[in-house]
Protein backbone atom coordinates (compact mmCIF):
# COMPACT_ATOMS: atom_id res chain seq x y z
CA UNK A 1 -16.65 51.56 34.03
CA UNK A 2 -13.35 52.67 31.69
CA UNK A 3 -11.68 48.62 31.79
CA UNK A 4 -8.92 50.32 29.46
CA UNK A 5 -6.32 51.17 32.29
CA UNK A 6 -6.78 47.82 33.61
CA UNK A 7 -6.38 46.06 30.56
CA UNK A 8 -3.72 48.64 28.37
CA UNK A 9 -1.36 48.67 31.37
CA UNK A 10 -0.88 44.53 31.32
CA UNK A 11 -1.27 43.73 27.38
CA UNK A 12 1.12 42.35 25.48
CA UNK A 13 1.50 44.03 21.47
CA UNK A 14 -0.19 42.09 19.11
CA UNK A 15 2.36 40.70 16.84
CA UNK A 16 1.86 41.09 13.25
CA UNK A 17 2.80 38.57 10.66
CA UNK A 18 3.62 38.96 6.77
CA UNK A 19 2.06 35.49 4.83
CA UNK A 20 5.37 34.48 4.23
CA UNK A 21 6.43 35.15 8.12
CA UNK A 22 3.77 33.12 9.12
CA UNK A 23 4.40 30.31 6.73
CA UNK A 24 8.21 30.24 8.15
CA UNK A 25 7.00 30.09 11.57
CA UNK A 26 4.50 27.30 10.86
CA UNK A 27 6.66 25.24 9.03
CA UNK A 28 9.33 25.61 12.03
CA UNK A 29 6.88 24.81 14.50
CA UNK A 30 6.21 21.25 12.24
CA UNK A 31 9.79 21.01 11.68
CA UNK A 32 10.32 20.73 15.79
CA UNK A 33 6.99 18.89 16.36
CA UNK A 34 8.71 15.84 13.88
CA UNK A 35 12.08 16.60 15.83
CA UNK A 36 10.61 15.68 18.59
CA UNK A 37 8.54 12.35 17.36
CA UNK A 38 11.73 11.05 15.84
CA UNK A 39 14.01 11.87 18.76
CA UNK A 40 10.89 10.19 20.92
CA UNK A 41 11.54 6.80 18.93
CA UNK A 42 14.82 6.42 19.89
CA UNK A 43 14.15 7.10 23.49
CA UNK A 44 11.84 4.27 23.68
CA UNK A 45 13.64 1.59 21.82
CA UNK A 46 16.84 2.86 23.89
CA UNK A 47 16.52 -0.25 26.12
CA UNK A 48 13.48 -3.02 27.46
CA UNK A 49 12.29 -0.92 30.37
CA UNK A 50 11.47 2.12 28.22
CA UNK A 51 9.50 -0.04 25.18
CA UNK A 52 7.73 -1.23 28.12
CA UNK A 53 6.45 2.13 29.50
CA UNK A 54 6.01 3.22 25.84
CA UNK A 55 3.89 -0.19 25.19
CA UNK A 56 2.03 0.27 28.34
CA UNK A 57 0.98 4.02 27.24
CA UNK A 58 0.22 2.46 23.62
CA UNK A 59 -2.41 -0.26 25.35
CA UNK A 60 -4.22 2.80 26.94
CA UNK A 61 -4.47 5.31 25.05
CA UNK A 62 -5.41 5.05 20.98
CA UNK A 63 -3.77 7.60 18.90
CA UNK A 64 -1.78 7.80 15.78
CA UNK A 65 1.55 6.85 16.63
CA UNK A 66 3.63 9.99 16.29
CA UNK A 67 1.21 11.73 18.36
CA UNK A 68 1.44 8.15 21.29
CA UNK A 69 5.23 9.56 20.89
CA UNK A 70 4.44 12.52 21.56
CA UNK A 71 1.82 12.45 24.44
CA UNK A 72 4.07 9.91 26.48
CA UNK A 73 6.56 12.01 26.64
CA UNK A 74 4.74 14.79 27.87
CA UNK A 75 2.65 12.58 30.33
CA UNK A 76 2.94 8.74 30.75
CA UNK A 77 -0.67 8.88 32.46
CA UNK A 78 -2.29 10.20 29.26
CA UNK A 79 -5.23 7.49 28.59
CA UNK A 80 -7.81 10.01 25.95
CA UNK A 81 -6.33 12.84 24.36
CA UNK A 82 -9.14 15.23 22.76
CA UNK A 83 -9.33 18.47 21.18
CA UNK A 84 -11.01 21.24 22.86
CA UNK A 85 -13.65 21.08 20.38
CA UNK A 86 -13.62 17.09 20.24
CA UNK A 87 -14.24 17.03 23.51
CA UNK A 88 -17.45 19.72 23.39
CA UNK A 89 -18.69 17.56 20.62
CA UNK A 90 -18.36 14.93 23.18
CA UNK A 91 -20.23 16.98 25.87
CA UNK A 92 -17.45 17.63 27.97
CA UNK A 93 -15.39 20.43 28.61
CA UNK A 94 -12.14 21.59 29.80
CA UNK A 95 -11.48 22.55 33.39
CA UNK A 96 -10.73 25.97 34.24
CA UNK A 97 -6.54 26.74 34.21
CA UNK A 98 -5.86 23.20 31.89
CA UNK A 99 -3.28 23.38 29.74
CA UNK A 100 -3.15 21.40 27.02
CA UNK A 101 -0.57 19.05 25.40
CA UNK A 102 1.25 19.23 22.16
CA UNK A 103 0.08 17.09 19.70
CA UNK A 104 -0.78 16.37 15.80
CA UNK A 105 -4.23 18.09 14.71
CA UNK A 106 -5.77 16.78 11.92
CA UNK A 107 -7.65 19.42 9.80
CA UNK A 108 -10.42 19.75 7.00
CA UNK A 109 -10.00 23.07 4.66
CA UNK A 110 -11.08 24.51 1.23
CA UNK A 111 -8.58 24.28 -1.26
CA UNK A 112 -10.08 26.02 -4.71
CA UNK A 113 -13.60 25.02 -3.29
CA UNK A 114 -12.80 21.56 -2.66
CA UNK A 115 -12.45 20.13 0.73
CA UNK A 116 -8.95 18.33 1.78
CA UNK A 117 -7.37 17.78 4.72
CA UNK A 118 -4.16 18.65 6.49
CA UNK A 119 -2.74 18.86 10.19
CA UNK A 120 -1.67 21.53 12.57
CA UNK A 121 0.18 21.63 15.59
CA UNK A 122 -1.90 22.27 18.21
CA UNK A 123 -3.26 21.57 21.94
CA UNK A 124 -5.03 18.32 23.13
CA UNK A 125 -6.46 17.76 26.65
CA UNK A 126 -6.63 14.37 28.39
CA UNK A 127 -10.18 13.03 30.25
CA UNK A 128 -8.81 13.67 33.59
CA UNK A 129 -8.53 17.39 32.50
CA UNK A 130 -12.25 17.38 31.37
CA UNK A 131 -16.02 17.72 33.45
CA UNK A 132 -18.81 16.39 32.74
CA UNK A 133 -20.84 13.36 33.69
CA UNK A 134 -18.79 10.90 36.11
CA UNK A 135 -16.42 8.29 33.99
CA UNK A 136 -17.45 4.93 34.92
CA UNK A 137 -14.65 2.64 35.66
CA UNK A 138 -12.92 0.33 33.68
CA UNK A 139 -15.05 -2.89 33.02
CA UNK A 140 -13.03 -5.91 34.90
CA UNK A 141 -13.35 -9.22 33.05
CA UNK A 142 -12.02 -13.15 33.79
CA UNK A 143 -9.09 -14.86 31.82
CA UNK A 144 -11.77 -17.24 30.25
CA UNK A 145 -14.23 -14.18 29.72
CA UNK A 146 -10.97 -12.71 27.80
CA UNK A 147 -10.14 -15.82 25.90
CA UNK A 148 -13.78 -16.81 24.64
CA UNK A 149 -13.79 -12.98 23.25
CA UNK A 150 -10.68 -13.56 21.96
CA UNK A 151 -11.51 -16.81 20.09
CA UNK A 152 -15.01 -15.00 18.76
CA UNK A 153 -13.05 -12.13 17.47
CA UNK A 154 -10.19 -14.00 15.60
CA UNK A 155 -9.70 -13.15 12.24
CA UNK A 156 -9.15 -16.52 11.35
CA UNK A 157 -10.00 -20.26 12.55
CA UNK A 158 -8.94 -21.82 15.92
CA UNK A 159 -8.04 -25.22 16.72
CA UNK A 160 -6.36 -27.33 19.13
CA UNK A 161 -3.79 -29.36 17.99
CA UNK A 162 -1.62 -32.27 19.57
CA UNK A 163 1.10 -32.03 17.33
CA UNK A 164 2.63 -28.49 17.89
CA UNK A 165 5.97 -28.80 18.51
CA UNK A 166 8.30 -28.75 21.93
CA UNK A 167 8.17 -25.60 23.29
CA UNK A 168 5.52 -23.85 20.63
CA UNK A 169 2.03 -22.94 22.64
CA UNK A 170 0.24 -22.01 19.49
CA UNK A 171 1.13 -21.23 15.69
CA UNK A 172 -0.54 -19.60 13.01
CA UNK A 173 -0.70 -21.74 10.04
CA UNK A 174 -0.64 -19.07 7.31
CA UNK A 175 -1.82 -22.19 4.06
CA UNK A 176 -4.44 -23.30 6.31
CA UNK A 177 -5.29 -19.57 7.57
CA UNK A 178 -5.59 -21.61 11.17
CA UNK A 179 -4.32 -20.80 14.90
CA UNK A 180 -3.11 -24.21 16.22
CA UNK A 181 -3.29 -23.83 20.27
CA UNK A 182 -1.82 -26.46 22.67
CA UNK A 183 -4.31 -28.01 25.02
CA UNK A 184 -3.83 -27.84 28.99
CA UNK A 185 -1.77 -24.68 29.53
CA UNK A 186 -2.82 -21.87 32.52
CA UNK A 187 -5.39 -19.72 30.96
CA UNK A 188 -3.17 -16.55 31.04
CA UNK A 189 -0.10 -18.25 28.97
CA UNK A 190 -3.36 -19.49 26.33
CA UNK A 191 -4.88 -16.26 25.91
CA UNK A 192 -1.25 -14.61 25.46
CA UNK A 193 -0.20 -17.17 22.79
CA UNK A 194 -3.49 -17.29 20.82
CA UNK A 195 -3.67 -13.34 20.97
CA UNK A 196 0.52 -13.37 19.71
CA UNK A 197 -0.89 -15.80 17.04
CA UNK A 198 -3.66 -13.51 15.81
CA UNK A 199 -1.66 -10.46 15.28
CA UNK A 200 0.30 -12.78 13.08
CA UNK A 201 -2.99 -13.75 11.33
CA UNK A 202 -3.46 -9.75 10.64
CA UNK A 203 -0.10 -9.17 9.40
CA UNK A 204 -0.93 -12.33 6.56
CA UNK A 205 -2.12 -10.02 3.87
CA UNK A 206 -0.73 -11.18 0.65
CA UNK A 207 2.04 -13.29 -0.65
CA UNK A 208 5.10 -11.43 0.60
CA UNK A 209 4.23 -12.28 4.42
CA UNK A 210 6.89 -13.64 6.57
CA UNK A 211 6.35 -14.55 9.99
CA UNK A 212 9.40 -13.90 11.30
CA UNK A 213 9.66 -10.24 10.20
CA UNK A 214 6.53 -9.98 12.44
CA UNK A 215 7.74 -11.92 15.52
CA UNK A 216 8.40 -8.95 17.28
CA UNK A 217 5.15 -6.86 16.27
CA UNK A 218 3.41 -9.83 17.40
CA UNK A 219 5.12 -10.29 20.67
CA UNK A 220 4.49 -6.56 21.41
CA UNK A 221 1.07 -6.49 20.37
CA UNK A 222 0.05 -9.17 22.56
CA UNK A 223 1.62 -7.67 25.63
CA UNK A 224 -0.63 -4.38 24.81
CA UNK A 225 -3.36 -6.89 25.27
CA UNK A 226 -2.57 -8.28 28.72
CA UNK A 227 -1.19 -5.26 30.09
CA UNK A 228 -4.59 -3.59 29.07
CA UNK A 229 -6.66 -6.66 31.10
CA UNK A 230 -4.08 -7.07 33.57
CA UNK A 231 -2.82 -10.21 33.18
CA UNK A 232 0.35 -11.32 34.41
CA UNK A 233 3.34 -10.14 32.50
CA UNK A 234 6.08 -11.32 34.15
CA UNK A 235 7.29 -13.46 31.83
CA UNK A 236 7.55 -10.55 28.63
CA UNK A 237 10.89 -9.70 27.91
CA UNK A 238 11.86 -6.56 25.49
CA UNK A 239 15.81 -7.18 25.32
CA UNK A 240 15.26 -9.23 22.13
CA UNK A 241 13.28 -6.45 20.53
CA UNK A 242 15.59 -3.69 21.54
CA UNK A 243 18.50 -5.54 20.73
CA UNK A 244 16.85 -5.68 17.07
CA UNK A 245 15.14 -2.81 16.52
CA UNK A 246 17.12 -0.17 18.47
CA UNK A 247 20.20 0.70 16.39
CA UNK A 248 18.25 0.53 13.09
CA UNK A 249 17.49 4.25 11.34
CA UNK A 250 14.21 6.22 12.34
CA UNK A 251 12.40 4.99 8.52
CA UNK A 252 12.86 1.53 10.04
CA UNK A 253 11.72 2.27 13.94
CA UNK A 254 8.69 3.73 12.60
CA UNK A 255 7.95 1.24 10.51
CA UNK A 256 8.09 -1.28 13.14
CA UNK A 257 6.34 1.27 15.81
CA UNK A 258 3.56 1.83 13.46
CA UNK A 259 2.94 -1.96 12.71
CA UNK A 260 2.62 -2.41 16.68
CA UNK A 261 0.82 0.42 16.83
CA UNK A 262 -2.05 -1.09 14.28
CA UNK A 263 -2.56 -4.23 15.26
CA UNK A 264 -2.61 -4.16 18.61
CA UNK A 265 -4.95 -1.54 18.43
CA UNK A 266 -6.74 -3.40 16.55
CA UNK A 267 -6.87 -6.50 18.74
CA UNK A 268 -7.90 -4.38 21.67
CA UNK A 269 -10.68 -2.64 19.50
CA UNK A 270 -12.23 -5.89 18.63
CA UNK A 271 -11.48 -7.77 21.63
CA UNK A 272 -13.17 -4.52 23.44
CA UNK A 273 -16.16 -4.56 21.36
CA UNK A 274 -16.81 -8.29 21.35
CA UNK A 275 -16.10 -8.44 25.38
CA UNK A 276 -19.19 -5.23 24.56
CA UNK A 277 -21.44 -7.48 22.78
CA UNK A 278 -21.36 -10.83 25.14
CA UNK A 279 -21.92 -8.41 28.17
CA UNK A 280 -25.24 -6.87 26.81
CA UNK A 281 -26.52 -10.72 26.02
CA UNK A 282 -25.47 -11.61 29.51
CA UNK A 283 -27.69 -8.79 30.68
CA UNK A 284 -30.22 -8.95 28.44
């Protein structure tokens, strides 16, 4: 069977590109991609309801943050974004008629027989587009399940004081590298404060730390956390933030995006695999 006058009849010319045409074209597509990521930061630092959403996306799905710009604004329900080959390493693979999302590709190449890396613009497919064996559900876990993981996986010592001031539920003590925690409060308002006080403990790197240029960070990071567990997060409030960080230049956003970005992913990645750890000993 002749498949020509099916085929010839329906496809398109292939388009032909000079080295430098396809340079221009790639370097346009980049140019739009970062268009897009810095037109994305002002949209969520516009006002309080939109850092939320964008904070919410950031608890549940763990990218680089120009790509968690990216993704939420193509779909707010995004949780793991994959490659098409990421995800066959994975052993999954993409349902039939998917379409992908746009997104930041990292790459590995040969540069005068050395290997370096680089990105592309390219396509990335969320779980839910994906088949393979059935995802188990989340795990669900107690507030004092939460906060005894949380305590384990501080990066620094925690102690209950009497002597915190009106007003503070916990501080992080950067000279004695030492969360002080008021006794007695609910469970949820402990966890939040003592997680709030250990993103301060990760931004305490050298000399030059100030813990009010990380109040903020802090404040959002923590919410990640409790959103993520879902605790109760009535009492957040983003007008503070956005009345700080929302008129300042995209260098400065970013800066502050990408400090959220890293340590609250990093308190859910070792709150996650310490909550990991205690569950296996409970079964074991």
């Amino acid at each position: 069977m002749d498949l020509n006058k099916y085929l010839n009849e329906t496809a398109a010319p292939e388009t032909k590109y000079s080295k430098e045409e396809y340079a221009a074209m790639k370097k346009a597509e980049r140019e739009a991609v970062w268009a897009q990521v810095d037109a994305r930061m002002g949209e969520v630092l516009a006002d309080a309801p939109a850092l939320q959403e964008f904070l919410n996306f950031m608890s549940q799905s763990r990218n680089s943050l120009p790509n968690q710009l990216l993704l939420s604004g193509q779909n707010a329900d995004i949780t793991d974004a994959r490659t098409f080959q990421q995800w066959k390493d994975a052993g999954r693979h993409i349902r039939t008629g998917e379409e992908g999302y746009t997104a930041i590709v990292g790459q590995v190449y040969e540069n005068n027989g050395r290997k370096a890396s680089g990105y592309n613009i390219g396509n990335v497919f969320d779980i839910t587009q994906t088949r393979g064996r059935p995802i188990p559900p989340p795990a669900e876990y107690q507030v004092d399940e939460l906060i005894a993981a949380t305590i384990e996986s501080s990066p620094v010592a925690i102690q209950i004081s009497d002597s915190l001031p009106d007003g503070i539920q916990a501080q992080y003590v950067p000279k004695n590298r030492t969360i002080y925690v008021r006794n007695g409060m609910d469970a949820g308002t402990t966890l939040c404060a003592i997680i709030r006080e250990c993103a301060q403990a990760d931004f305490h790197k050298d000399y030059t730390y100030n813990r009010q240029a990380y109040a903020a960070p802090s404040y959002c990071a923590a919410y990640m956390v409790a959103h993520r567990y879902g605790l109760d997060t009535a009492a957040f409030n983003f007008d503070r933030v956005v009345a700080l960080y929302g008129k300042l230049d995209a260098v400065q956003q970013k800066g502050f995006l990408s400090d959220v970005n890293a340590v609250g992913g990093g308190l859910l990645r070792r709150l996650g695999r310490t909550l990991a750890v205690q569950t296996r000993e409970l079964l074991a």
